[in-house]
N, C-alpha and C. Protein backbone atom coordinates (compact mmCIF):
# COMPACT_ATOMS: atom_id res chain seq x y z
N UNK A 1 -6.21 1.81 -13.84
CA UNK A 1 -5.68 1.54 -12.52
C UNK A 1 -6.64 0.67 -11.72
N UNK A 2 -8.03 0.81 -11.75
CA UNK A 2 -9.12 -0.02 -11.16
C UNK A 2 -8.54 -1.25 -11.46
N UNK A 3 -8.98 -1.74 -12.22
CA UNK A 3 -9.08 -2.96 -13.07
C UNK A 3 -7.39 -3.67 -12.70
N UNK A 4 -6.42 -3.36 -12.25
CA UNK A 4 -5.06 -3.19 -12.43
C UNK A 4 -5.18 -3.85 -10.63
N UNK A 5 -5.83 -2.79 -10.27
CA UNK A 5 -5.31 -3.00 -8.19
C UNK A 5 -6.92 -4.07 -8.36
N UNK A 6 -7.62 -4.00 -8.54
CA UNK A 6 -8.52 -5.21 -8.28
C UNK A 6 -7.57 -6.58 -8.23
N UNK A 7 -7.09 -6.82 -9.56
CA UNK A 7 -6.48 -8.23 -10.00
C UNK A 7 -5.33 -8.53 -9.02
N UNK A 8 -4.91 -7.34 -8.53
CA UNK A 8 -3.29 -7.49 -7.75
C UNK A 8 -3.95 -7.76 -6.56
N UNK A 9 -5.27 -7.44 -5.65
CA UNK A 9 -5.51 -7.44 -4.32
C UNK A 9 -6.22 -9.13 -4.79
N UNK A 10 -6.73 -9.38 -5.72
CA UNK A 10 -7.18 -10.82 -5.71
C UNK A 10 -5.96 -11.82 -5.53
N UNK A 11 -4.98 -11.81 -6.31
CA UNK A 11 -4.05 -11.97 -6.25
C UNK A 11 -3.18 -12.13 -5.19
N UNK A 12 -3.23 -11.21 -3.93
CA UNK A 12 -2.84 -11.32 -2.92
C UNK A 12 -3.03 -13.01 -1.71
N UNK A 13 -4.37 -13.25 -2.05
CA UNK A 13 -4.84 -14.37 -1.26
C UNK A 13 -4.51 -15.50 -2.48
N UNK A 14 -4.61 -15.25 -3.70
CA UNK A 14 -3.88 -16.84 -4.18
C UNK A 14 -1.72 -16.95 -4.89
N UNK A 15 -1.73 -15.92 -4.42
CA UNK A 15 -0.57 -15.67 -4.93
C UNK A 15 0.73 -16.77 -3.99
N UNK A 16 1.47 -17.05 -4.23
CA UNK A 16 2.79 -17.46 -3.54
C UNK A 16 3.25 -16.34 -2.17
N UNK A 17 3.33 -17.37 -0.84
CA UNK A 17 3.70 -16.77 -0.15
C UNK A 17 5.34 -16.67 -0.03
N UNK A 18 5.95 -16.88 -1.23
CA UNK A 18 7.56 -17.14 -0.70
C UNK A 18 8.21 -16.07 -0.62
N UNK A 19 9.33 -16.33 -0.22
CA UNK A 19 10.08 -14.90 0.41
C UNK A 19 10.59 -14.15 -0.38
N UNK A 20 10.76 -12.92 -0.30
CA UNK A 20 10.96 -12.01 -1.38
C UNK A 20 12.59 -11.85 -1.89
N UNK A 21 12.71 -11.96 -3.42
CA UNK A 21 13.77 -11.56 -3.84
C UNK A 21 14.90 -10.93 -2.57
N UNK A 22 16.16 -11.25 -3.22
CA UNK A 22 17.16 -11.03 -2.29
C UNK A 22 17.68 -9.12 -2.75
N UNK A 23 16.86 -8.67 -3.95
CA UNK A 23 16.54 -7.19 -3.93
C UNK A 23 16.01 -6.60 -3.44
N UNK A 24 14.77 -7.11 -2.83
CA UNK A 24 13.80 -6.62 -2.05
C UNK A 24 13.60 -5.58 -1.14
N UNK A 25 14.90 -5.33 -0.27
CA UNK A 25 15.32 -5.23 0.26
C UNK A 25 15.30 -5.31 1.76
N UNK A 26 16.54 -5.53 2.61
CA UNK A 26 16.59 -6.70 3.74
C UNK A 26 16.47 -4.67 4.71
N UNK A 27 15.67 -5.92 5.89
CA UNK A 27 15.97 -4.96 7.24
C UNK A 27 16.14 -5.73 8.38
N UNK A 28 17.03 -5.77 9.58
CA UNK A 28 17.38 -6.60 10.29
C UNK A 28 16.19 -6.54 11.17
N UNK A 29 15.36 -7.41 12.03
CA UNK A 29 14.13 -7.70 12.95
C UNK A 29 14.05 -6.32 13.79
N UNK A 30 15.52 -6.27 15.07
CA UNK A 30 15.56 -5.08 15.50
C UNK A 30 15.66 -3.53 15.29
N UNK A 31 15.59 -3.60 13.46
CA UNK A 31 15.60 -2.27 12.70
C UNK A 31 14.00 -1.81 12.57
N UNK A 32 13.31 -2.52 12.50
CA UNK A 32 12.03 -2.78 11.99
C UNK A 32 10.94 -1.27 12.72
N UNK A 33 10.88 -0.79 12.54
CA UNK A 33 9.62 0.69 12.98
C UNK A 33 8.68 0.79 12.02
N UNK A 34 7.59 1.17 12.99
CA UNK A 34 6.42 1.66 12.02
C UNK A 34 6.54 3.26 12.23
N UNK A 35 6.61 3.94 11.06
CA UNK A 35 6.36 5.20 9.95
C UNK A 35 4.88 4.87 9.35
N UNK A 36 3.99 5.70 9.82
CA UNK A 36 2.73 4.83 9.51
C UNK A 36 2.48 6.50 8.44
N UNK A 37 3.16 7.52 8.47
CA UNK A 37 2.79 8.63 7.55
C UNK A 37 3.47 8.89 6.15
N UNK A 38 4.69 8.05 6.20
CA UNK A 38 5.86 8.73 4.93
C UNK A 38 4.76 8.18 3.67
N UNK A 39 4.91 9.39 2.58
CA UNK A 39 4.37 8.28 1.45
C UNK A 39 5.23 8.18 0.50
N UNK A 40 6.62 8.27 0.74
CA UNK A 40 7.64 7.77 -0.01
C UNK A 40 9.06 7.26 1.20
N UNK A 41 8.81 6.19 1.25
CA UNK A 41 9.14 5.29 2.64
C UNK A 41 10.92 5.09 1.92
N UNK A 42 10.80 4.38 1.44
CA UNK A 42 12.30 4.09 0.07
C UNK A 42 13.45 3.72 1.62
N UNK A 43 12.70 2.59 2.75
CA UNK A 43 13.72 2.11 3.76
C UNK A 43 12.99 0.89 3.74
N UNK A 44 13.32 -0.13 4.08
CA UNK A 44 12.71 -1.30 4.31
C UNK A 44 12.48 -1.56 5.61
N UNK A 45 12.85 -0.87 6.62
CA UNK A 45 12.52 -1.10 7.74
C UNK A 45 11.34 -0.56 8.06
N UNK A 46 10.54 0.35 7.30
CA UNK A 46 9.83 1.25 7.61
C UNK A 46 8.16 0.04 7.40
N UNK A 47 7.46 -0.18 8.37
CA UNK A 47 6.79 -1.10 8.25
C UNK A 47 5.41 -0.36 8.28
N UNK A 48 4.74 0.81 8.15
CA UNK A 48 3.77 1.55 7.90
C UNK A 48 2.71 1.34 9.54
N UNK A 49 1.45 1.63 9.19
CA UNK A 49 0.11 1.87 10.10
C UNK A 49 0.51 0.40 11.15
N UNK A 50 -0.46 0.24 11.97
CA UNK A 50 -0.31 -1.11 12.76
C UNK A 50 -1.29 -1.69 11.87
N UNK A 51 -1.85 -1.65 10.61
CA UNK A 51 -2.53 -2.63 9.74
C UNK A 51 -0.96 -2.50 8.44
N UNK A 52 -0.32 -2.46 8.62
CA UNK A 52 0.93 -1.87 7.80
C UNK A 52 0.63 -1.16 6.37
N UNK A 53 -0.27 -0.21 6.46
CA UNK A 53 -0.45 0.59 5.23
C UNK A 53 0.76 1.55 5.42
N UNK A 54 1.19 1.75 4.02
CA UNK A 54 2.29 2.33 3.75
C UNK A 54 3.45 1.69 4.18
N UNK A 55 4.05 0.51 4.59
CA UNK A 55 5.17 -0.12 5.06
C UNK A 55 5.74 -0.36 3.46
N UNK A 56 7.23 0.01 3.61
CA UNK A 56 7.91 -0.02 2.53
C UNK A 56 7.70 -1.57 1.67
N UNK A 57 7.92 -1.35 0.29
CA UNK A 57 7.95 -2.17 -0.95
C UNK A 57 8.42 -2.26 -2.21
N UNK A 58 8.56 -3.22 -2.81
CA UNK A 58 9.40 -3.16 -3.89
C UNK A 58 8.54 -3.73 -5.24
N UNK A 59 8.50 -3.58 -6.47
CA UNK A 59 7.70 -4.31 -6.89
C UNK A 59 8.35 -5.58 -7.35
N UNK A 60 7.28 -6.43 -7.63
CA UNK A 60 7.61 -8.12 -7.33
C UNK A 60 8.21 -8.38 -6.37
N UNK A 61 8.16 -7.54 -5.63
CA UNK A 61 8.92 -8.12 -3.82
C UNK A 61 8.20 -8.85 -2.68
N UNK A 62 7.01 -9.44 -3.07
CA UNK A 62 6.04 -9.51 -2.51
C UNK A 62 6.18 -8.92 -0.83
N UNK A 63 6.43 -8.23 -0.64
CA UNK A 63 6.58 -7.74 0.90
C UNK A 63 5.00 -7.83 1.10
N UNK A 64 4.06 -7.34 0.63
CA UNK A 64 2.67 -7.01 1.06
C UNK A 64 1.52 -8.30 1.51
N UNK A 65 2.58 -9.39 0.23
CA UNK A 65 1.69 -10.36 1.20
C UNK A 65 1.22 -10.74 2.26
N UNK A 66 2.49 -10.95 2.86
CA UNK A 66 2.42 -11.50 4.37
C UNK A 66 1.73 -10.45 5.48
N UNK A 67 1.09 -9.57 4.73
CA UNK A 67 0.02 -8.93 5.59
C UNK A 67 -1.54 -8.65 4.97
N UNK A 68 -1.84 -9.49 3.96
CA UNK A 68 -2.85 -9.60 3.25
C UNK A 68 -3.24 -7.91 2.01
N UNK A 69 -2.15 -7.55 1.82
CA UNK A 69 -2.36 -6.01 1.11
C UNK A 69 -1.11 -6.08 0.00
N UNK A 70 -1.30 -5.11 -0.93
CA UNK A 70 -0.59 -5.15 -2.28
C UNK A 70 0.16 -3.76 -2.30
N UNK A 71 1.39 -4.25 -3.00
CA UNK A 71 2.38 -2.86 -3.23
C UNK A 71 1.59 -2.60 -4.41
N UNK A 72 1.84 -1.08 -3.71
CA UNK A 72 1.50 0.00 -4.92
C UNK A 72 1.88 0.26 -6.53
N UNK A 73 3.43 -0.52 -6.17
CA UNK A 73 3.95 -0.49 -7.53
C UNK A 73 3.38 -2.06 -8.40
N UNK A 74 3.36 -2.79 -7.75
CA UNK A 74 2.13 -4.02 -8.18
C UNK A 74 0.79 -3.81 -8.51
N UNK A 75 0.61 -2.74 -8.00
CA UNK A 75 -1.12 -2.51 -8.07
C UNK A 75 -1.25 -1.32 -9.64
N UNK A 76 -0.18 -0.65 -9.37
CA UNK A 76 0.15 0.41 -10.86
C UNK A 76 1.52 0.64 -11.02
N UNK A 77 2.04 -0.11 -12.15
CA UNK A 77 3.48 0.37 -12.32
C UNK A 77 4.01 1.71 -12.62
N UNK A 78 3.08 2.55 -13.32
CA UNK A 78 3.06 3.30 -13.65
C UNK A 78 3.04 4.40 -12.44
N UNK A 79 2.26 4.19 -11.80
CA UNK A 79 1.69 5.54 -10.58
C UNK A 79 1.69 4.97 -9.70
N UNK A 80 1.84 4.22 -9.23
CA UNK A 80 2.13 3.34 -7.55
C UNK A 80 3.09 3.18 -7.17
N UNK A 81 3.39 3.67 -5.64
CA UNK A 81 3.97 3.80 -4.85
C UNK A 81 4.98 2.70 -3.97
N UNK A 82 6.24 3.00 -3.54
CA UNK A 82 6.35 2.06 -3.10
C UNK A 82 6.44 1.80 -1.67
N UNK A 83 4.99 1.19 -1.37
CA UNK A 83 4.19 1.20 -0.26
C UNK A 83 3.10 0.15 0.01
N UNK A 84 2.69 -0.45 0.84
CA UNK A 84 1.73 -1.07 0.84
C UNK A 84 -0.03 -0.70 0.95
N UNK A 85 -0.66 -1.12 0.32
CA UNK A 85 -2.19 -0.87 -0.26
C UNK A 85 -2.81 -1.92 -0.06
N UNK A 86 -4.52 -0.87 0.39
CA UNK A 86 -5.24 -1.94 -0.01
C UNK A 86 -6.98 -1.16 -0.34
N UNK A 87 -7.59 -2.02 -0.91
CA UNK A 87 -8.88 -1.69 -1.05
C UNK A 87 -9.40 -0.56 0.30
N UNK A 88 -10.55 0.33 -0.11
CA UNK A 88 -11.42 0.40 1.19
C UNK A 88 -12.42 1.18 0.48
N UNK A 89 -13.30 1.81 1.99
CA UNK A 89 -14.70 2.21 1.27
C UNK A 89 -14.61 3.52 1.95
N UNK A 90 -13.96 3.25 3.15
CA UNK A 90 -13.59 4.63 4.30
C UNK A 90 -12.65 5.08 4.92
N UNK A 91 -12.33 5.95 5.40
CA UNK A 91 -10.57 6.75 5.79
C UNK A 91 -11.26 5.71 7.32
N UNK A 92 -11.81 4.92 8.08
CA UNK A 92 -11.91 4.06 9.01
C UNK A 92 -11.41 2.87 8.72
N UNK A 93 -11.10 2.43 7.56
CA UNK A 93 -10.88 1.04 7.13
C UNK A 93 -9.86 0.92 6.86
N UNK A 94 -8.56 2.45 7.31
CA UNK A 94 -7.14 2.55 6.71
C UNK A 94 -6.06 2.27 7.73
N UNK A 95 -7.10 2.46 9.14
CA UNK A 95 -5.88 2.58 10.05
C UNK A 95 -5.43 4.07 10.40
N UNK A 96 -4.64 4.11 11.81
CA UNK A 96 -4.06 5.69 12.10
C UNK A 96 -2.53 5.90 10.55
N UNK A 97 -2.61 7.34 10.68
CA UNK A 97 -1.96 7.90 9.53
C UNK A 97 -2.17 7.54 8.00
N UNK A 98 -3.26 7.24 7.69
CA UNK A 98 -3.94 6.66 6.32
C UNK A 98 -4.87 7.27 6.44
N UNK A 99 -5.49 7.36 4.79
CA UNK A 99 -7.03 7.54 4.53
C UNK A 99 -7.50 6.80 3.31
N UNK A 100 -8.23 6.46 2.68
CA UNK A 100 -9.02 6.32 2.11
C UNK A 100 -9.34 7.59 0.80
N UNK A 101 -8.90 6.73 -0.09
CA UNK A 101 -8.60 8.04 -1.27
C UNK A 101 -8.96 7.60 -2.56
N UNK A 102 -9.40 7.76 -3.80
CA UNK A 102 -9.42 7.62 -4.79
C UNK A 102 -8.54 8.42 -5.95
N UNK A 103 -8.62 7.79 -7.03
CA UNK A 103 -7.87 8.67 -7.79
C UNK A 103 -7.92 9.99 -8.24
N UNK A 104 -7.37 11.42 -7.95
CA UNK A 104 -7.65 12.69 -8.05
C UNK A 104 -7.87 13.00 -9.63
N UNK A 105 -7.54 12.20 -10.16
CA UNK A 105 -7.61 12.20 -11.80
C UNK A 105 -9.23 11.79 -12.31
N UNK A 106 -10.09 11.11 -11.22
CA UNK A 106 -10.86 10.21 -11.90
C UNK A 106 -11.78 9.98 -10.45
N UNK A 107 -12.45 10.95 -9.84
CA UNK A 107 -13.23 10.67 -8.33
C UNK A 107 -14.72 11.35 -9.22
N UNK A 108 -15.27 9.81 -8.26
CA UNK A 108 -16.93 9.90 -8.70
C UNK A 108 -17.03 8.80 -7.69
N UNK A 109 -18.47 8.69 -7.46
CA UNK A 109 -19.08 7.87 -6.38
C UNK A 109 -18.51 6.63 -6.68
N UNK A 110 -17.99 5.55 -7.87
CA UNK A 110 -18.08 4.49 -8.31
C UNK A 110 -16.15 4.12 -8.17
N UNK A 111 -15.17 5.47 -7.92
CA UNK A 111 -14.47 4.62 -8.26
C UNK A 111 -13.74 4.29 -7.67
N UNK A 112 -12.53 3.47 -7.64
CA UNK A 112 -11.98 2.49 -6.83
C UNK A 112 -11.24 3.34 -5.93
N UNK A 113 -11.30 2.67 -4.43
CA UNK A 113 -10.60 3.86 -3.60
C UNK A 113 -9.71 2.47 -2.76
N UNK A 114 -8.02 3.75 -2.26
CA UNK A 114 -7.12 2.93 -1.72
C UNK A 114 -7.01 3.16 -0.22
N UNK A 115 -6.03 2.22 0.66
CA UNK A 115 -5.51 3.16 1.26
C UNK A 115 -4.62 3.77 1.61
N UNK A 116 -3.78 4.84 1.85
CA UNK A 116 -2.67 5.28 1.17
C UNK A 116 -1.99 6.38 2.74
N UNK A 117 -0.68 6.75 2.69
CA UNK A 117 -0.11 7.58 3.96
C UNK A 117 -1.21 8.85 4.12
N UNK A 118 -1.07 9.34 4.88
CA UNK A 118 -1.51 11.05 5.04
C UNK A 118 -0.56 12.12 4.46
N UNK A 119 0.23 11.41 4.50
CA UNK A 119 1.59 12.70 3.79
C UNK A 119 1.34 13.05 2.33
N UNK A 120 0.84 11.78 1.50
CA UNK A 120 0.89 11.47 0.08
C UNK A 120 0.60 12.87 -0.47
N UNK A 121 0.82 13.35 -1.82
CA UNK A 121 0.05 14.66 -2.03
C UNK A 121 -0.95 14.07 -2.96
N UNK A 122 -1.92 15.16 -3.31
CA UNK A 122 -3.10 15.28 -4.18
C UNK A 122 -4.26 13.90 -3.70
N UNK A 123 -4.04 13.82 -2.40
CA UNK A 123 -5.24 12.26 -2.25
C UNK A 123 -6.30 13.46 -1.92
N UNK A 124 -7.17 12.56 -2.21
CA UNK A 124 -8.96 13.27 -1.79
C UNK A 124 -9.62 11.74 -1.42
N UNK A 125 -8.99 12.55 0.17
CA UNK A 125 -9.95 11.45 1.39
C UNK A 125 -10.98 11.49 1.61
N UNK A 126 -11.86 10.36 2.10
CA UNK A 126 -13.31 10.43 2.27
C UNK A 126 -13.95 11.20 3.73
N UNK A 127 -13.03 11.65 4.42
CA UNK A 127 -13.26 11.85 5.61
C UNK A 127 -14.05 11.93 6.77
N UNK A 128 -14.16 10.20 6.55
CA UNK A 128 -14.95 9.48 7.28
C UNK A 128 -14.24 8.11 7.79
């Protein structure tokens, strides 16, 4: 998964900014709210934190671009969410209703940490 969300958040700054598949799915401007806690969003209007962590996504939908952060399901097809992510070092670097979490499968000082809703289950935040 490291190795996986590294390449997808690099990716983010050289990737294509074009507009996302017509699957993607659409939300009209005045639908648009931030839900900055759900960690299974599955609305497109739902636009996450005011840094938009957790704002709904699709994968290959690029929704996450246009705010410099990567869907979850881009970052791990397998175990990612569909939500927007991004790197961090601290539950300060996530924004309100986020933290800063690593993988519960695989936490040691070294390894890669996201940032992800407060709702999510099994995160182990840095709580800081």
């Amino acid at each position: 998964m490291r190795r996986t969300l590294l390449l997808a958040l690099f990716c983010v700054s050289a990737c294509s900014t074009a507009d996302p598949p017509a699957d993607a799915g659409y939300c009209p401007p005045e639908q648009l709210r931030p839900i900055p806690t759900l960690c299974y969003p599955n609305d497109p209007c739902n636009t996450g934190n005011s840094i938009h962590i957790g704002a709904y996504c699709t994968q290959g939908g690029n929704q996450c671009i246009q705010y410099g952060l990567v869907c979850g399901l881009d970052a791990d097809p397998v175990e990612g969410k569909d939500f927007c992510v991004m790197l961090c070092a601290r539950d300060a670097d996530c924004g309100e209703g986020a933290c800063c979490t690593a993988d519960p499968k695989n936490v040691h000082p070294t390894s890669q940490r996201a940032c992800i809703p407060l709702s999510c289950p099994n995160k182990v935040c840095d709580g800081g």
